[in-house]
N, C-alpha and C. Protein backbone atom coordinates (compact mmCIF):
# COMPACT_ATOMS: atom_id res chain seq x y z
N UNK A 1 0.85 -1.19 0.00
CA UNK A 1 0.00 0.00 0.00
C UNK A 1 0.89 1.25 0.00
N UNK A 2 0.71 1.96 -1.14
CA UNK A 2 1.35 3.37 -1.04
C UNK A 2 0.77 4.27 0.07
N UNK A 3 1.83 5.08 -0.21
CA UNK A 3 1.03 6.43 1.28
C UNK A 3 0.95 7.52 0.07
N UNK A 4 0.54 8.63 1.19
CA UNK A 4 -0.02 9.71 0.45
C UNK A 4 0.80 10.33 -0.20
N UNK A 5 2.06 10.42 0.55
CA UNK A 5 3.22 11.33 -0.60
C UNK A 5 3.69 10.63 -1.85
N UNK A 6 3.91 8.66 -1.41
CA UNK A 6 4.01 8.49 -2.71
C UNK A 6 3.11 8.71 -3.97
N UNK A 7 1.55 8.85 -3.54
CA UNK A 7 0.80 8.81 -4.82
C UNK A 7 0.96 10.26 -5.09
N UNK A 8 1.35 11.08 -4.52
CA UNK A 8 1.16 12.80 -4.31
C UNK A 8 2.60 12.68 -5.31
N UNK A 9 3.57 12.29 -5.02
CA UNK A 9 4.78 12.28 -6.08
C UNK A 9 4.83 12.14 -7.19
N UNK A 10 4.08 10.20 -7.24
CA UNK A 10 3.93 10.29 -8.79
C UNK A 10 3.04 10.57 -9.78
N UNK A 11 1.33 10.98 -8.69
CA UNK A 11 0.95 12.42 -9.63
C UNK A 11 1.15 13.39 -10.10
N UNK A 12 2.12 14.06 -9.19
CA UNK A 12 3.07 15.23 -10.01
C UNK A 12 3.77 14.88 -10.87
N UNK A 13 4.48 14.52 -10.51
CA UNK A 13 5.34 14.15 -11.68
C UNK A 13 4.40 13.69 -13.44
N UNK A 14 3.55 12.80 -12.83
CA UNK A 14 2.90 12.25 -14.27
C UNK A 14 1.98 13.96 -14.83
N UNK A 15 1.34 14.71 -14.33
CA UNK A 15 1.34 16.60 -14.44
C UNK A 15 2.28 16.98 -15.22
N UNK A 16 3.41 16.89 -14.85
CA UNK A 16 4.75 17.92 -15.52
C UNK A 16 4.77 17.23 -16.81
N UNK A 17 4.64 15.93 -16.57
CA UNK A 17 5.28 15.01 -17.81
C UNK A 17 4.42 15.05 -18.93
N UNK A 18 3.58 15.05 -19.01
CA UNK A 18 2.03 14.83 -19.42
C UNK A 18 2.17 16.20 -20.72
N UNK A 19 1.82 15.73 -21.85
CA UNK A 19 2.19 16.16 -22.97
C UNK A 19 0.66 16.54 -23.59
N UNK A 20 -0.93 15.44 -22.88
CA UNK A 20 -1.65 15.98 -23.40
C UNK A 20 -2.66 15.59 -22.21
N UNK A 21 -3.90 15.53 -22.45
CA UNK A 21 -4.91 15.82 -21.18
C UNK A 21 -4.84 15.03 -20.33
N UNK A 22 -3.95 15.15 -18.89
CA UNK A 22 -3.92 14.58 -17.85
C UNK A 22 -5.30 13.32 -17.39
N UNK A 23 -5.25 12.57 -17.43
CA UNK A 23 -7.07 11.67 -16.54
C UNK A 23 -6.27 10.33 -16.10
N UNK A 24 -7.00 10.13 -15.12
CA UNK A 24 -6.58 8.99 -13.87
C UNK A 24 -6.27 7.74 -14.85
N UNK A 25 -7.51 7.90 -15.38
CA UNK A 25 -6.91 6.43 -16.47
C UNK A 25 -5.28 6.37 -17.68
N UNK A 26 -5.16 7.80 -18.40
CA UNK A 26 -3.88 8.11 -18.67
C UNK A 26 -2.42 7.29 -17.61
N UNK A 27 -2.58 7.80 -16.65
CA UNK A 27 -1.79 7.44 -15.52
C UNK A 27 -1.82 6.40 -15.34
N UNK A 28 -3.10 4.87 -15.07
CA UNK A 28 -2.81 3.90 -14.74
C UNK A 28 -2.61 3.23 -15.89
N UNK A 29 -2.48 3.78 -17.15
CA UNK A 29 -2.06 2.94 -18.57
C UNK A 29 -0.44 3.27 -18.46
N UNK A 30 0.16 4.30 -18.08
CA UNK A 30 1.75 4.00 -17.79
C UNK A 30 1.85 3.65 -16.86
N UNK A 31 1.15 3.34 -15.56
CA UNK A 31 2.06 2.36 -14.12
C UNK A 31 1.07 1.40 -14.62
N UNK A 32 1.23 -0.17 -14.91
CA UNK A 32 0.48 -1.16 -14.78
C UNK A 32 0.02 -1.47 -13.34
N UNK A 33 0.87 -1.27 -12.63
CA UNK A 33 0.25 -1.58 -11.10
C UNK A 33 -0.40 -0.64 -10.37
N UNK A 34 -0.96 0.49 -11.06
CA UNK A 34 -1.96 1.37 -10.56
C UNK A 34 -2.93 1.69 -11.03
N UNK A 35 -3.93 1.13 -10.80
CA UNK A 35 -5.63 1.06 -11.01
C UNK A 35 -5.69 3.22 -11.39
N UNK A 36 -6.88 2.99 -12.42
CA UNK A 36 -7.63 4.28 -12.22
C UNK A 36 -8.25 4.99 -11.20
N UNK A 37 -8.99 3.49 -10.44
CA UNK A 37 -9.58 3.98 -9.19
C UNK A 37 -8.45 3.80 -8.38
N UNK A 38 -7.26 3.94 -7.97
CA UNK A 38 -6.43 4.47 -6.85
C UNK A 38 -6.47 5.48 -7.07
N UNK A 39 -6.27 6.37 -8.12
CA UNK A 39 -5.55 7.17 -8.62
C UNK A 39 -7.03 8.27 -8.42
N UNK A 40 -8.16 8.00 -8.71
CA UNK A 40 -9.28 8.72 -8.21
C UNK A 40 -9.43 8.97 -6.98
N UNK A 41 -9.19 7.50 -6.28
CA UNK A 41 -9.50 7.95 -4.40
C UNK A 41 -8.27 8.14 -3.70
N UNK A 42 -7.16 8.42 -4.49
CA UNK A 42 -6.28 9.26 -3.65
C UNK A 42 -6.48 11.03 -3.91
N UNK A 43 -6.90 10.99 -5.52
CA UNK A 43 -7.45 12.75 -5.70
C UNK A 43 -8.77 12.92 -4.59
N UNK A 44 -9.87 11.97 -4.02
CA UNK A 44 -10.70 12.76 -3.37
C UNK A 44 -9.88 12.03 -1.95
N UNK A 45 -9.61 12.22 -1.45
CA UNK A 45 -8.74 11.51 0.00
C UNK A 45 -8.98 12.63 0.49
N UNK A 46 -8.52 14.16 0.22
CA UNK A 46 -8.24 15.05 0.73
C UNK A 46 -8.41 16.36 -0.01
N UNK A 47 -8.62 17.32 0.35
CA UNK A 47 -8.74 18.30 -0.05
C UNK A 47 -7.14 19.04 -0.44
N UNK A 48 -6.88 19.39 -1.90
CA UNK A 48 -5.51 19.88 -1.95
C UNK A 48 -5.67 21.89 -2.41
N UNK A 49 -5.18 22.02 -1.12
CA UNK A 49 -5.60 24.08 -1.59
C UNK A 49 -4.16 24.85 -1.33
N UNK A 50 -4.00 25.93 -1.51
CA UNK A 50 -2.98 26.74 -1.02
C UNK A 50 -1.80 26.15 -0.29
N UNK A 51 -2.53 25.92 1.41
CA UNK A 51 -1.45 25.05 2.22
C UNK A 51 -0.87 24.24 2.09
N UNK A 52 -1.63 23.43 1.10
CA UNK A 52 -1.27 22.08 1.57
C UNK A 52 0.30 22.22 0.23
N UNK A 53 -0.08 23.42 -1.02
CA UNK A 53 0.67 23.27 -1.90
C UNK A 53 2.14 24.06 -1.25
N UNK A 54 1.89 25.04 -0.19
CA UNK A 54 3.14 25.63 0.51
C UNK A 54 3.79 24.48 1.29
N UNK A 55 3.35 23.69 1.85
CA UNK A 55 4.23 22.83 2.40
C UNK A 55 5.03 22.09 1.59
N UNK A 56 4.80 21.57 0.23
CA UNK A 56 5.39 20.74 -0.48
C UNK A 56 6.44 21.62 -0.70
N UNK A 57 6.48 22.79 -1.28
CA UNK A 57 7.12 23.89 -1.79
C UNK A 57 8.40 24.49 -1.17
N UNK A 58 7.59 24.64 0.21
CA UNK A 58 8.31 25.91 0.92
C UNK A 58 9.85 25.00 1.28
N UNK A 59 10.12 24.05 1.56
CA UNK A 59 12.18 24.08 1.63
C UNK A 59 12.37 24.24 -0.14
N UNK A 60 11.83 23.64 -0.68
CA UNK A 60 12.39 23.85 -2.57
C UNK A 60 12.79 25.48 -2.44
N UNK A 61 11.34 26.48 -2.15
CA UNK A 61 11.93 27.88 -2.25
C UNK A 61 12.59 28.65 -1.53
N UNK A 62 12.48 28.30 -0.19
CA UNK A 62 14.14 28.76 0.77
C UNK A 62 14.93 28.53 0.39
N UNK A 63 15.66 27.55 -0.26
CA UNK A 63 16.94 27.04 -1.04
C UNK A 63 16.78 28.03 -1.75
N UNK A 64 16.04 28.70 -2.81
CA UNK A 64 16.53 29.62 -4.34
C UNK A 64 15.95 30.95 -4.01
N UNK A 65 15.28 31.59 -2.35
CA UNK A 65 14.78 32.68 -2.39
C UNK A 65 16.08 33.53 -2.40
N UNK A 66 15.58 35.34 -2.79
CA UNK A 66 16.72 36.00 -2.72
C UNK A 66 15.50 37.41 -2.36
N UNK A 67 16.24 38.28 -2.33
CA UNK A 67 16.11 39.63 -2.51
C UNK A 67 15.48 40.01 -3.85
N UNK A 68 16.17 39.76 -4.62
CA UNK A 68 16.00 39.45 -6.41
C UNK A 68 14.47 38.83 -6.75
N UNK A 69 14.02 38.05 -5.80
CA UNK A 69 13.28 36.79 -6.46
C UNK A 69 11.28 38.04 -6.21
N UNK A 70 10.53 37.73 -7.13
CA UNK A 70 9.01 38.52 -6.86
C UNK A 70 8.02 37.17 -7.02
N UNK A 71 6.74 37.87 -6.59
CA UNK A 71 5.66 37.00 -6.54
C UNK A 71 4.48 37.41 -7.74
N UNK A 72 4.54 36.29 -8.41
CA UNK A 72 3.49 36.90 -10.10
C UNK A 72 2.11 36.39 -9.98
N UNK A 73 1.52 37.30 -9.84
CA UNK A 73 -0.21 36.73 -9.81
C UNK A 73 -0.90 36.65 -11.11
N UNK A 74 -1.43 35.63 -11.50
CA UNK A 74 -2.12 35.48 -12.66
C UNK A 74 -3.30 34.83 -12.43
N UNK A 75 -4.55 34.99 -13.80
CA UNK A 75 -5.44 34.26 -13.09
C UNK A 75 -5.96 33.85 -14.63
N UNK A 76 -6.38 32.53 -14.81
CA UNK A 76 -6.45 31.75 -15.77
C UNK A 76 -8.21 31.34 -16.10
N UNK A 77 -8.47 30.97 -17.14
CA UNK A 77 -9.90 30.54 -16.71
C UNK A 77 -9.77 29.14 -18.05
N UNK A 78 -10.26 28.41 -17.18
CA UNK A 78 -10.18 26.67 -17.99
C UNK A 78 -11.87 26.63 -18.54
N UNK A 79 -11.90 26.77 -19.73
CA UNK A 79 -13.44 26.75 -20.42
C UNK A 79 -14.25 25.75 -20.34
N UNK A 80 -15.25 26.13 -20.01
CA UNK A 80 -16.43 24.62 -19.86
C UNK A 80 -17.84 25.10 -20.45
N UNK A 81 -17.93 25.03 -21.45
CA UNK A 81 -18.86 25.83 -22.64
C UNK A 81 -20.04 24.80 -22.15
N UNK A 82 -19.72 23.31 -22.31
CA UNK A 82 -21.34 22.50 -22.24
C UNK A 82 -21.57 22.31 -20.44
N UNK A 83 -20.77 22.61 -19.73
CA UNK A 83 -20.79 22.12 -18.44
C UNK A 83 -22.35 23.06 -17.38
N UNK A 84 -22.78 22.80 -16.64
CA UNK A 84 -23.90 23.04 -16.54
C UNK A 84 -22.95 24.55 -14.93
N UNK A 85 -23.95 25.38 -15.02
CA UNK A 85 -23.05 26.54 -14.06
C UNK A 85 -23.76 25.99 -12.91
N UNK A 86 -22.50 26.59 -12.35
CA UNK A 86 -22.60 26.43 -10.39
C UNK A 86 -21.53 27.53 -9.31
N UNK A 87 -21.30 27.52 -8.32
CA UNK A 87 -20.82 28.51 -7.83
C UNK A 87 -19.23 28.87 -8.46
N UNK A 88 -18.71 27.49 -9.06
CA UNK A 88 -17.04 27.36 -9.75
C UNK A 88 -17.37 27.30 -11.58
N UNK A 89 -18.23 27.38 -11.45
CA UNK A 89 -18.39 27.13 -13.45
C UNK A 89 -19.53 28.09 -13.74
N UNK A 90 -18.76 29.18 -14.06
CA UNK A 90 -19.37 30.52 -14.07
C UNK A 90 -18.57 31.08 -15.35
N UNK A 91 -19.57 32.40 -15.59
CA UNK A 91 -19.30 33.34 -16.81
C UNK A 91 -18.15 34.16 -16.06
N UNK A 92 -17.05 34.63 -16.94
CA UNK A 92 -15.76 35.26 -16.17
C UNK A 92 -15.23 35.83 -17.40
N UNK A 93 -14.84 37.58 -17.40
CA UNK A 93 -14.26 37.81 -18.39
C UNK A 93 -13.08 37.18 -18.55
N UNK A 94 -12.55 36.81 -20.27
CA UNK A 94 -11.28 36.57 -20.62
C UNK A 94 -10.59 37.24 -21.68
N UNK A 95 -9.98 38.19 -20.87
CA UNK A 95 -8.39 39.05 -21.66
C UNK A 95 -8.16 38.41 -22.90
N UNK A 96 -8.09 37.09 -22.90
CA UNK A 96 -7.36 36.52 -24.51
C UNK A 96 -8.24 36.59 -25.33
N UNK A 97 -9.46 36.46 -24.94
CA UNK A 97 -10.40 36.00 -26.22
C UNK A 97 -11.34 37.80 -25.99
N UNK A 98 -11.46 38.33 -25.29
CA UNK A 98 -12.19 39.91 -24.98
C UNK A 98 -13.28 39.94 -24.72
N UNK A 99 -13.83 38.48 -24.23
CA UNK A 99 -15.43 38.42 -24.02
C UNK A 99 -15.63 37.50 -22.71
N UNK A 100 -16.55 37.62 -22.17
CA UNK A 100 -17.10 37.06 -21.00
C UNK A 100 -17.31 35.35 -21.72
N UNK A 101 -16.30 33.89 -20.84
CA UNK A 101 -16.52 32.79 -21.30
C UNK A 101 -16.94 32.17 -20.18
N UNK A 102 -17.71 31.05 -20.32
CA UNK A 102 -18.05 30.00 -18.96
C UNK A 102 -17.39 29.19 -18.32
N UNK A 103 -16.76 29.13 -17.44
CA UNK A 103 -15.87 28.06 -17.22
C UNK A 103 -14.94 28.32 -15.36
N UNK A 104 -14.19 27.95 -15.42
CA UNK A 104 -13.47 27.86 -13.78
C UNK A 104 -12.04 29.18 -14.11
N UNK A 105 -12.43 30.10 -13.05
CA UNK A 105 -11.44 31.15 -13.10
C UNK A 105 -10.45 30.48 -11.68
N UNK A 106 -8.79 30.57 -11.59
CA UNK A 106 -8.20 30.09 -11.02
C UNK A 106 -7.22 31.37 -11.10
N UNK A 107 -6.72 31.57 -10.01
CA UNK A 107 -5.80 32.58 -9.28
C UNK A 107 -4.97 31.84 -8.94
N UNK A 108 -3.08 32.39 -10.00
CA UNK A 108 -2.00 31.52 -9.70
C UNK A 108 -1.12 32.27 -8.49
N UNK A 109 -0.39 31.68 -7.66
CA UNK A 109 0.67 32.77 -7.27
C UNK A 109 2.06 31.84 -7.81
N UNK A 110 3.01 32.44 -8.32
CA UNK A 110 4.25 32.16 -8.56
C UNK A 110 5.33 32.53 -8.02
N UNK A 111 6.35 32.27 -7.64
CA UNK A 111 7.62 33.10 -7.53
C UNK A 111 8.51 32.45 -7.83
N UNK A 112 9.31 33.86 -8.36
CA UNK A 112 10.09 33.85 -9.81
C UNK A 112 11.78 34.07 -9.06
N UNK A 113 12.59 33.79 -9.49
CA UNK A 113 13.48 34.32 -8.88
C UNK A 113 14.44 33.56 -10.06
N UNK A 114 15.74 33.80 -10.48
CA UNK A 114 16.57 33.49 -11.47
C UNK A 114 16.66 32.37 -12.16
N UNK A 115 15.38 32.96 -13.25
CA UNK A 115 14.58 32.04 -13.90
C UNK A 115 14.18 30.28 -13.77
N UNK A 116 13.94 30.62 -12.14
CA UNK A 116 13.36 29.42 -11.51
C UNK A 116 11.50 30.05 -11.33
N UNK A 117 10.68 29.11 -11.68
CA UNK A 117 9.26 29.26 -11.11
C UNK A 117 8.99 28.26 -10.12
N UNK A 118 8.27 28.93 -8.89
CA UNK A 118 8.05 27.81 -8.32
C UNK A 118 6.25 28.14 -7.51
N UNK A 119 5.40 27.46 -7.67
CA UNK A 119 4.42 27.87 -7.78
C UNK A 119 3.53 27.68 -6.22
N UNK A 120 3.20 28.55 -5.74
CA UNK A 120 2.98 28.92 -4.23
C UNK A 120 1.99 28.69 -3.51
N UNK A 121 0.84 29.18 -4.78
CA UNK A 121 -0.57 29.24 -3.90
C UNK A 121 -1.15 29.29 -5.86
N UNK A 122 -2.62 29.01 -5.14
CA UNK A 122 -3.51 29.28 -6.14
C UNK A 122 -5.44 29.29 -5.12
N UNK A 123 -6.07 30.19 -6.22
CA UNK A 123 -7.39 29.89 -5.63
C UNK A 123 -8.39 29.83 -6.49
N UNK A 124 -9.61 29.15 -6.69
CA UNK A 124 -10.78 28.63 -7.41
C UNK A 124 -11.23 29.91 -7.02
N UNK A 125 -11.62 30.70 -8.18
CA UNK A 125 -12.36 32.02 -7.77
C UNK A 125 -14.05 31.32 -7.81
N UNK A 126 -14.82 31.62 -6.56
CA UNK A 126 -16.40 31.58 -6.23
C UNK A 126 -17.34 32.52 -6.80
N UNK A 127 -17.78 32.51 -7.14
CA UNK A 127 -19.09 33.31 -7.28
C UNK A 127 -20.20 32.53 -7.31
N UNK A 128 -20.70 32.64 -5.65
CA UNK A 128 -21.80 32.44 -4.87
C UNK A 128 -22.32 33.65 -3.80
N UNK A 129 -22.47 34.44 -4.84
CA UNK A 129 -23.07 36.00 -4.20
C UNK A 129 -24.22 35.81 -5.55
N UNK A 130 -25.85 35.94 -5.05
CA UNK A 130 -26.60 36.40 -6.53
C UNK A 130 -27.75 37.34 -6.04
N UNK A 131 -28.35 37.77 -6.82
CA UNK A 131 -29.16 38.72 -6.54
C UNK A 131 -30.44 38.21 -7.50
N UNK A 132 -31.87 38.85 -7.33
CA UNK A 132 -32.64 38.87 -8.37
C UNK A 132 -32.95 39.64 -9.04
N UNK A 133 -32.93 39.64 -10.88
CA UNK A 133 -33.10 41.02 -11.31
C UNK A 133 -35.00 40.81 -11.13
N UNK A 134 -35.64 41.68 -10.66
CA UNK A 134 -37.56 41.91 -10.60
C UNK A 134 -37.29 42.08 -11.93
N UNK A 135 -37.20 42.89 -12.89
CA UNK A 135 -37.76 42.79 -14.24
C UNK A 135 -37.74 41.35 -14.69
N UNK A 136 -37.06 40.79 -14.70
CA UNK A 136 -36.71 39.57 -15.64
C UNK A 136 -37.13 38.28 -14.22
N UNK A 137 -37.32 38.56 -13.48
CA UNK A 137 -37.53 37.47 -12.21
C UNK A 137 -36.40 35.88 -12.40
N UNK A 138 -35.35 36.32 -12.40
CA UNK A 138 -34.39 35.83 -12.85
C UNK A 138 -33.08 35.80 -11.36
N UNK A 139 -32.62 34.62 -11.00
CA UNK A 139 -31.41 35.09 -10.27
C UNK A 139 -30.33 35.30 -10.83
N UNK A 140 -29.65 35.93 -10.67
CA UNK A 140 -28.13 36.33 -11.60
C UNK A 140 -26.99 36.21 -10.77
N UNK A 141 -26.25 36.60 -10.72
CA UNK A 141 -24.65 36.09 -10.40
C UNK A 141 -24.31 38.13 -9.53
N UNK A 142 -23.52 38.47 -8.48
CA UNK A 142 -23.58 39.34 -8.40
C UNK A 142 -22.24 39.99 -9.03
N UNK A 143 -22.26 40.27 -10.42
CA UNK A 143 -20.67 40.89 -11.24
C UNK A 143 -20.47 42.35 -10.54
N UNK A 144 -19.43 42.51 -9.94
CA UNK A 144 -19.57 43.74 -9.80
C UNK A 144 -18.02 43.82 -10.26
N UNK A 145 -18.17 45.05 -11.29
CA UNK A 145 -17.01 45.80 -12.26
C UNK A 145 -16.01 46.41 -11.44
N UNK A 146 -14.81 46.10 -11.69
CA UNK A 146 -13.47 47.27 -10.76
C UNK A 146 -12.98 47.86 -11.63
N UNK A 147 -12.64 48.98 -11.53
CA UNK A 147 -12.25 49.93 -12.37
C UNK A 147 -10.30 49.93 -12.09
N UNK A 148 -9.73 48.75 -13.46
CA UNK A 148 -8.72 48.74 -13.36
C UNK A 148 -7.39 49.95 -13.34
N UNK A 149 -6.35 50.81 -12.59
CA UNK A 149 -5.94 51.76 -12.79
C UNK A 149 -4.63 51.55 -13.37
């Protein structure tokens, strides 16, 4: 029986390596001795967020932090056009394409330091705030616009 870091290892690793769409079954077709369903009930075992990704991290980036080194925030959105909406699969503007798309907005943190990335934190942006518009008797999502400076 593996433990958690080993399956936590060679899921990463099979991530980095992974040339085209990552899925549990991908993975247990290169280890023969690892079922799909391990590889599923070690992803729901636990919840993996922020912390849990600083602990793996944090001696890797003490070794290469400096003075020199910054923290890059980006925020990505993975499209899910047929997927049905919910508080994570929501309409979210996207910069690349210039229009509001449906899908999961994700907040990266990085830090960069001599041309090492090493990736820190991230967060599933929510939107579970809604309101009702009375004209349209409709619930809606609550967008509220920031005025970028």
């Amino acid at each position: 029986m593996r433990s958690q870091k080993e399956y936590m290892d060679i899921y990463t690793d099979y991530l980095i390596s992974c040339q085209g769409q990552a899925t549990a079954t991908g993975l247990s077709d290169i280890l023969d001795e690892l079922s799909h369903d391990q590889v599923t009930r070690f992803l729901k075992s636990e919840e993996f967020n922020s912390k849990i990704l600083w602990q793996e991290v944090k001696k890797v980036l003490r070794d290469v932090e400096s003075k020199d080194g910054v923290l890059i925030f980006d925020d990505t959105i993975q499209e899910k056009k047929w997927t049905k909406e919910n508080e994570i699969i929501s309409w979210h503007y996207d910069h690349k394409v210039g229009k509001a798309v449906k899908g999961v907005n994700i907040l990266n943190c990085l830090y960069y330091n001599n041309g090492i990335s090493i990736p820190v934190g991230f967060e599933v942006i929510k939107k579970d705030v809604y309101y009702c518009d009375i004209k349209q008797n409709k619930k809606k999502e609550n967008h509220q616009k920031q005025k970028m400076n």
